[in-house]
N, C-alpha and C. Protein backbone atom coordinates (compact mmCIF):
# COMPACT_ATOMS: atom_id res chain seq x y z
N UNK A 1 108.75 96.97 78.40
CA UNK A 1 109.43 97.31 79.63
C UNK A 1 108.46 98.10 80.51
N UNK A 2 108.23 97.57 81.51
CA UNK A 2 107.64 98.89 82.63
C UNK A 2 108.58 99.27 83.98
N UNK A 3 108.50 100.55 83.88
CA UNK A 3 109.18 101.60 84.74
C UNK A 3 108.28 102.12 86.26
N UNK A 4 109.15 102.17 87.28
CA UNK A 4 108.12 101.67 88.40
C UNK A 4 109.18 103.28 89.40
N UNK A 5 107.76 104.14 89.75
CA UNK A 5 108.32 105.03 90.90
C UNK A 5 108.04 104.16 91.92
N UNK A 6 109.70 104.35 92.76
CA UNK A 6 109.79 103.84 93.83
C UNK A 6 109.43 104.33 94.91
N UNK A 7 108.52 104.62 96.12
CA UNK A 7 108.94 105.92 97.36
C UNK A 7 108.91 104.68 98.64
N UNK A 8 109.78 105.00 99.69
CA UNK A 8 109.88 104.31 101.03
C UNK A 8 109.27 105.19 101.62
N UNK A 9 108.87 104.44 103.35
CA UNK A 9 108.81 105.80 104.17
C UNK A 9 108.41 104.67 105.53
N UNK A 10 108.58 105.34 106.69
CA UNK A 10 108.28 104.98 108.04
C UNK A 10 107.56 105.93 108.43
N UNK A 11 106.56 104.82 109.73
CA UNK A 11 105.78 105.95 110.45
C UNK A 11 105.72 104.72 111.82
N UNK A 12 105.66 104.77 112.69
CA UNK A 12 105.14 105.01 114.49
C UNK A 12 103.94 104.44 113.90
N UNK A 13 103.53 103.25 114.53
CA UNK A 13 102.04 102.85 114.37
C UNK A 13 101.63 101.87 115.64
N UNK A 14 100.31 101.86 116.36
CA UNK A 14 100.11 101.09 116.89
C UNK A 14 98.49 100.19 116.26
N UNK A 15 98.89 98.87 116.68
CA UNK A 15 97.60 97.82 116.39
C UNK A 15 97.71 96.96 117.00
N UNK A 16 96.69 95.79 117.07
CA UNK A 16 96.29 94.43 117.81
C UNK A 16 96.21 93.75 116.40
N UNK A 17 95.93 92.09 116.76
CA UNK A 17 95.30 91.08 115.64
C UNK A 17 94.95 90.38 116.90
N UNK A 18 93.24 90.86 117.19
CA UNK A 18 92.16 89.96 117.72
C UNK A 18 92.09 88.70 117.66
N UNK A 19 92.48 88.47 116.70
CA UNK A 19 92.30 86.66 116.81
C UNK A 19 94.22 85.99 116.51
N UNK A 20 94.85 86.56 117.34
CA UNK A 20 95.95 85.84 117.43
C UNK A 20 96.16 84.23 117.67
N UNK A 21 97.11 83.67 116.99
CA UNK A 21 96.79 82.50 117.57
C UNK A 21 97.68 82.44 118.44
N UNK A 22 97.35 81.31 119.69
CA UNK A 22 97.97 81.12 121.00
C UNK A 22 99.10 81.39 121.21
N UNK A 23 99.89 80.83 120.00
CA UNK A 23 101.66 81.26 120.36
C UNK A 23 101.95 82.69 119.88
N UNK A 24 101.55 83.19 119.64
CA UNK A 24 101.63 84.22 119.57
C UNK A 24 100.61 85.23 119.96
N UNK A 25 99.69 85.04 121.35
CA UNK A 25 98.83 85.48 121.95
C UNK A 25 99.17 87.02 122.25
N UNK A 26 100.42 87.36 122.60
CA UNK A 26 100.70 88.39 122.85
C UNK A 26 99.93 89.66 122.03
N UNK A 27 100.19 89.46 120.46
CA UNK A 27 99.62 90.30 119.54
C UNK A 27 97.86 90.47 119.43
N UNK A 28 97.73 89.89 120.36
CA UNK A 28 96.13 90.30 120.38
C UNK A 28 96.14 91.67 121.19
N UNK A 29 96.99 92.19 122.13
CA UNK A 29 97.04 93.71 122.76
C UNK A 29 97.99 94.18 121.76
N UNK A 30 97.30 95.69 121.94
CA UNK A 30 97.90 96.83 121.18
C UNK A 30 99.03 97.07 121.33
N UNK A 31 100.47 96.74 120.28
CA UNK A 31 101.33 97.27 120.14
C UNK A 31 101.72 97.76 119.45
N UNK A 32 103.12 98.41 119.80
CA UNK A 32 103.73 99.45 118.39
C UNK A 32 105.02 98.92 117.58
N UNK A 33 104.61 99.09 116.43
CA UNK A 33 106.15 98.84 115.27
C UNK A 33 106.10 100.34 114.78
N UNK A 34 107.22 100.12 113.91
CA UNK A 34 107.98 100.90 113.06
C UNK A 34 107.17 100.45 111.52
N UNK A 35 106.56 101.12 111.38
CA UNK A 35 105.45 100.73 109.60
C UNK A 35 106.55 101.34 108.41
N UNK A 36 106.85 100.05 107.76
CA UNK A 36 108.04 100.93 106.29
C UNK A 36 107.34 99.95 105.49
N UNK A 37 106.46 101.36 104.85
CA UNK A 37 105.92 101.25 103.69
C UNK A 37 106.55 101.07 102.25
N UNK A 38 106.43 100.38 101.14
CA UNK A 38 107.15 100.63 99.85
C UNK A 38 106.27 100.29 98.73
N UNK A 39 106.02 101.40 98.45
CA UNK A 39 104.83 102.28 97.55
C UNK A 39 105.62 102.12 95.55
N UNK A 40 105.05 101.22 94.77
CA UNK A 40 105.44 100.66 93.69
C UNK A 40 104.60 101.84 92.73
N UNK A 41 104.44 102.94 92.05
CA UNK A 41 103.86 103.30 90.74
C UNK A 41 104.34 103.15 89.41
N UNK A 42 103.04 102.70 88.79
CA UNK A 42 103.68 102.11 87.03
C UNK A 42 104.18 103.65 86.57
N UNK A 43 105.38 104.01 85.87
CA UNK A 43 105.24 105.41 85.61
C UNK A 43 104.77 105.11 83.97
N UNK A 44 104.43 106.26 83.33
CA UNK A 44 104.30 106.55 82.21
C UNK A 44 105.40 106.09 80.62
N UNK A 45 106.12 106.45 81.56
CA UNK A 45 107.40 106.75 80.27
C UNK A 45 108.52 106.67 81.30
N UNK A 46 109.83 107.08 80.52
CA UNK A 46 111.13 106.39 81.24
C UNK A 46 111.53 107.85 81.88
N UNK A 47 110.83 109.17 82.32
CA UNK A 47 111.41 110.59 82.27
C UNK A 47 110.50 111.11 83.60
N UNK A 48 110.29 110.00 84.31
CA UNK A 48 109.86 110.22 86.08
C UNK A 48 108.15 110.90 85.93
N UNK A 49 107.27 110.73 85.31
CA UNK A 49 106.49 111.27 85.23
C UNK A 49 105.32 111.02 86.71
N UNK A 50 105.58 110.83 87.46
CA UNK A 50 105.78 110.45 89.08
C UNK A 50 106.76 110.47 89.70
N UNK A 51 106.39 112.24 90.67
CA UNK A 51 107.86 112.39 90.80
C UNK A 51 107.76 112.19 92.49
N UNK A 52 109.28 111.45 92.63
CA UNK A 52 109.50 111.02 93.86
C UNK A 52 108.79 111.81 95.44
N UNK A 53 109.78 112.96 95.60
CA UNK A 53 109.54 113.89 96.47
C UNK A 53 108.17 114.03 96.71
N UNK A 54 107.39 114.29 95.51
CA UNK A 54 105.89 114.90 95.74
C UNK A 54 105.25 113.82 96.40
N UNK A 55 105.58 112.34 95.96
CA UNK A 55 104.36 111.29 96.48
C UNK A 55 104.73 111.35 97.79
N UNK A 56 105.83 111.27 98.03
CA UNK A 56 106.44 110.76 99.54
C UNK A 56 105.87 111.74 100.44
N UNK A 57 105.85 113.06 100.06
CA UNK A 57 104.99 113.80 101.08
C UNK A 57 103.73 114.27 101.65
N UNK A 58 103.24 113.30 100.13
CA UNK A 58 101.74 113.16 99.72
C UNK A 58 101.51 111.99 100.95
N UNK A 59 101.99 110.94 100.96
CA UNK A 59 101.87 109.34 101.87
C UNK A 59 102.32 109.86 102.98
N UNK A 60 103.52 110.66 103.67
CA UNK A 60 103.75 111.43 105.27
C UNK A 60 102.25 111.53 105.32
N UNK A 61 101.75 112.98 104.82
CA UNK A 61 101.13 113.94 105.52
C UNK A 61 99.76 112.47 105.71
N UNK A 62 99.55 111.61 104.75
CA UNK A 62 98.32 110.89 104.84
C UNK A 62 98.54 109.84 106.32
N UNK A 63 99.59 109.41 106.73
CA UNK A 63 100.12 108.69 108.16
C UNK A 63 101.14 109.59 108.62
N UNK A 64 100.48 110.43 109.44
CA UNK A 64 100.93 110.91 110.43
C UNK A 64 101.47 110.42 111.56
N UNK A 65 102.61 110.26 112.35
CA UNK A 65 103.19 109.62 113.14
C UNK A 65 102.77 110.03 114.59
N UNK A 66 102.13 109.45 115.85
CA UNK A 66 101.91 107.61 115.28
C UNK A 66 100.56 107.83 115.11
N UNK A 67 100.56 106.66 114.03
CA UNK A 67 99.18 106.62 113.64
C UNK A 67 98.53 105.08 114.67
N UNK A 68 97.45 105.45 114.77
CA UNK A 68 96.82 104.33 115.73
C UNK A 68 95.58 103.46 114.12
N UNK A 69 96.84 102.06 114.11
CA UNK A 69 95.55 101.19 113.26
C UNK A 69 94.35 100.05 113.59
N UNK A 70 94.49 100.10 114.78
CA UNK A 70 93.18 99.59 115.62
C UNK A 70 93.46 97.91 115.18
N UNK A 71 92.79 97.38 114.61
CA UNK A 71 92.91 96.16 114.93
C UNK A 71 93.48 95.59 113.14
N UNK A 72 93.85 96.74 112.31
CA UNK A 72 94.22 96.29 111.19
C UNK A 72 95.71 95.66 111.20
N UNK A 73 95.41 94.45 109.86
CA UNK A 73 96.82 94.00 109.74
C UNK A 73 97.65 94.32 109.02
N UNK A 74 98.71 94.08 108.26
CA UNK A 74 99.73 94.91 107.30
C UNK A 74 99.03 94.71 106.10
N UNK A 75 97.92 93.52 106.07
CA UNK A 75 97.46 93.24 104.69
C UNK A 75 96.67 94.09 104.50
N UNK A 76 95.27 94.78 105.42
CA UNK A 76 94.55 95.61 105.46
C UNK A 76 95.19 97.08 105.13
N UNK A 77 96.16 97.07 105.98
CA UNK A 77 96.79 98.93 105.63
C UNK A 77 97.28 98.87 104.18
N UNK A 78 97.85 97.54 103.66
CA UNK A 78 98.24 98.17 102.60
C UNK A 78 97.37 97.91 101.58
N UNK A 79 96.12 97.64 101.52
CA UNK A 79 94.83 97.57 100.88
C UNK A 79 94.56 98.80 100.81
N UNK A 80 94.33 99.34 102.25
CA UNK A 80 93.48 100.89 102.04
C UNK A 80 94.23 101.55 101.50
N UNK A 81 95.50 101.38 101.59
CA UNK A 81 96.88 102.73 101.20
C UNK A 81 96.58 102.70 99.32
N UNK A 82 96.28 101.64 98.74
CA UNK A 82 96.39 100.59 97.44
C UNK A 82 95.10 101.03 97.00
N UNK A 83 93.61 101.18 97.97
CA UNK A 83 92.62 102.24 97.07
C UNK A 83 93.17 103.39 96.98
N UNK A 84 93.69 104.15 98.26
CA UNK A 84 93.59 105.69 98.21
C UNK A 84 94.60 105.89 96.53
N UNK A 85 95.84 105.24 96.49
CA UNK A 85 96.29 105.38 95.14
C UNK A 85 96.12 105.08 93.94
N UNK A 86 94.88 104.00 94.35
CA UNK A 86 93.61 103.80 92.66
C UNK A 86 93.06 105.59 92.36
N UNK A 87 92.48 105.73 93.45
CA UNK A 87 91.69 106.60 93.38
C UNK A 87 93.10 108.26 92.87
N UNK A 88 94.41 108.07 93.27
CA UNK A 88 95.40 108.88 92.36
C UNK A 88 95.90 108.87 91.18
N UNK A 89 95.94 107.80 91.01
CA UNK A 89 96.88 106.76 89.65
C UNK A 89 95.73 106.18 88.45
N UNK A 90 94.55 106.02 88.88
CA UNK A 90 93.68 104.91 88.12
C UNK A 90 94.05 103.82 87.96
N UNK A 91 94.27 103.52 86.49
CA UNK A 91 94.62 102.21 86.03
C UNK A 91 95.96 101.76 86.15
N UNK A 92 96.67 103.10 86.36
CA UNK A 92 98.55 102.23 86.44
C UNK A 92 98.50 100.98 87.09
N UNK A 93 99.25 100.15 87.15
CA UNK A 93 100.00 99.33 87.78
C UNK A 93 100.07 99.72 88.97
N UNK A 94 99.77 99.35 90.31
CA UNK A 94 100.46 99.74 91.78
C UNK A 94 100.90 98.73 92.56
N UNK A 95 101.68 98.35 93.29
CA UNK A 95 101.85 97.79 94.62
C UNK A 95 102.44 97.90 95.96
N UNK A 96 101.70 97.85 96.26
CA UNK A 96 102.00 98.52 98.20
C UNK A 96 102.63 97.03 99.24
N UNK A 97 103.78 97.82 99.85
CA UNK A 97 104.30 96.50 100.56
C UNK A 97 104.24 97.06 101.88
N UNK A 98 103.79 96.47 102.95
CA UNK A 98 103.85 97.32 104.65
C UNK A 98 104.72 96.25 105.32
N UNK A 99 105.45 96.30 106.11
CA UNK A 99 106.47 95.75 106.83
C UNK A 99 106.43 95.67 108.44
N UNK A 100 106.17 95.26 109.55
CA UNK A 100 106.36 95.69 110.67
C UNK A 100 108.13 95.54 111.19
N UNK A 101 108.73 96.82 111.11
CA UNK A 101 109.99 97.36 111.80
C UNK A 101 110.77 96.66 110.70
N UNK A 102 110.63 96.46 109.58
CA UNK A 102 111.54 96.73 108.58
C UNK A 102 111.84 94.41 108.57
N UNK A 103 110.77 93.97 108.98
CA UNK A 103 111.56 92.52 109.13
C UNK A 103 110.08 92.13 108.45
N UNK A 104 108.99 91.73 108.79
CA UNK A 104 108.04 90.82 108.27
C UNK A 104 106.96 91.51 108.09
N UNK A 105 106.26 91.15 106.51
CA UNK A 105 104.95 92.39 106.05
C UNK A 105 104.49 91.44 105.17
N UNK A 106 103.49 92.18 103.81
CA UNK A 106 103.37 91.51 103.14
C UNK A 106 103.30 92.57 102.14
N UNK A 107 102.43 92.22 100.95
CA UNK A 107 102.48 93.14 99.30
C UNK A 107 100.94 92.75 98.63
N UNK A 108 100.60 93.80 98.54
CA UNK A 108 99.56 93.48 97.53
C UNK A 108 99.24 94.26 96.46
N UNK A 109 99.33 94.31 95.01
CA UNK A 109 99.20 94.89 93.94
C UNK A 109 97.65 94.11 93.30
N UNK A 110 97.86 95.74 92.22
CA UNK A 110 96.36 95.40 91.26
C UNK A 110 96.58 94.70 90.40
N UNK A 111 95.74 94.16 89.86
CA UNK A 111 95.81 93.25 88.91
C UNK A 111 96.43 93.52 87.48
């Protein structure tokens, strides 16, 4: 069985995707969504050994609202978000899901 800390969270973000394609040209200028992150840790054991509260304020203070992501996409933010928590977690299990305004994102976990 593996046991997984859950944490959500929103932040104010603005970005572009430079190479939009035509029908959807618009997204090549900088706009803003609503970023809801959902942050997956393998825990240890079944007794929270990743505790909720602490990460969630650990991931605020790291995206500060609004954060400006320049030309990154949801796949990129949740890459970098996915080292910074290698570099917390090590080897656990992780996966990071980013969303723009709570409707379309994607997920990427370690192997």
């Amino acid at each position: 069985m593996r046991v997984w800390a859950k944490i959500k969270f929103e932040v104010e973000g603005f970005h572009s995707w430079e190479d939009a394609f035509d029908e959807v040209g618009f997204l090549s200028y900088t706009h803003r969504h609503m970023f809801l992150f959902v942050v997956w840790v393998e825990q240890m054991h079944n007794n929270r050994d990743v505790e909720y509260i602490t990460l969630k304020r650990q991931l605020e203070k790291l995206y500060k609202s609004p954060v400006d992501f320049g030309g990154a996409s949801c796949e990129m933010i949740a890459v970098n978000l996915l080292e910074w928590l290698k570099g917390m977690f090590g080897d656990r299990k992780l996966k990071v899901e980013v969303y723009e305004d709570g409707e379309n994102g994607c997920l990427v976990e370690t192997e």
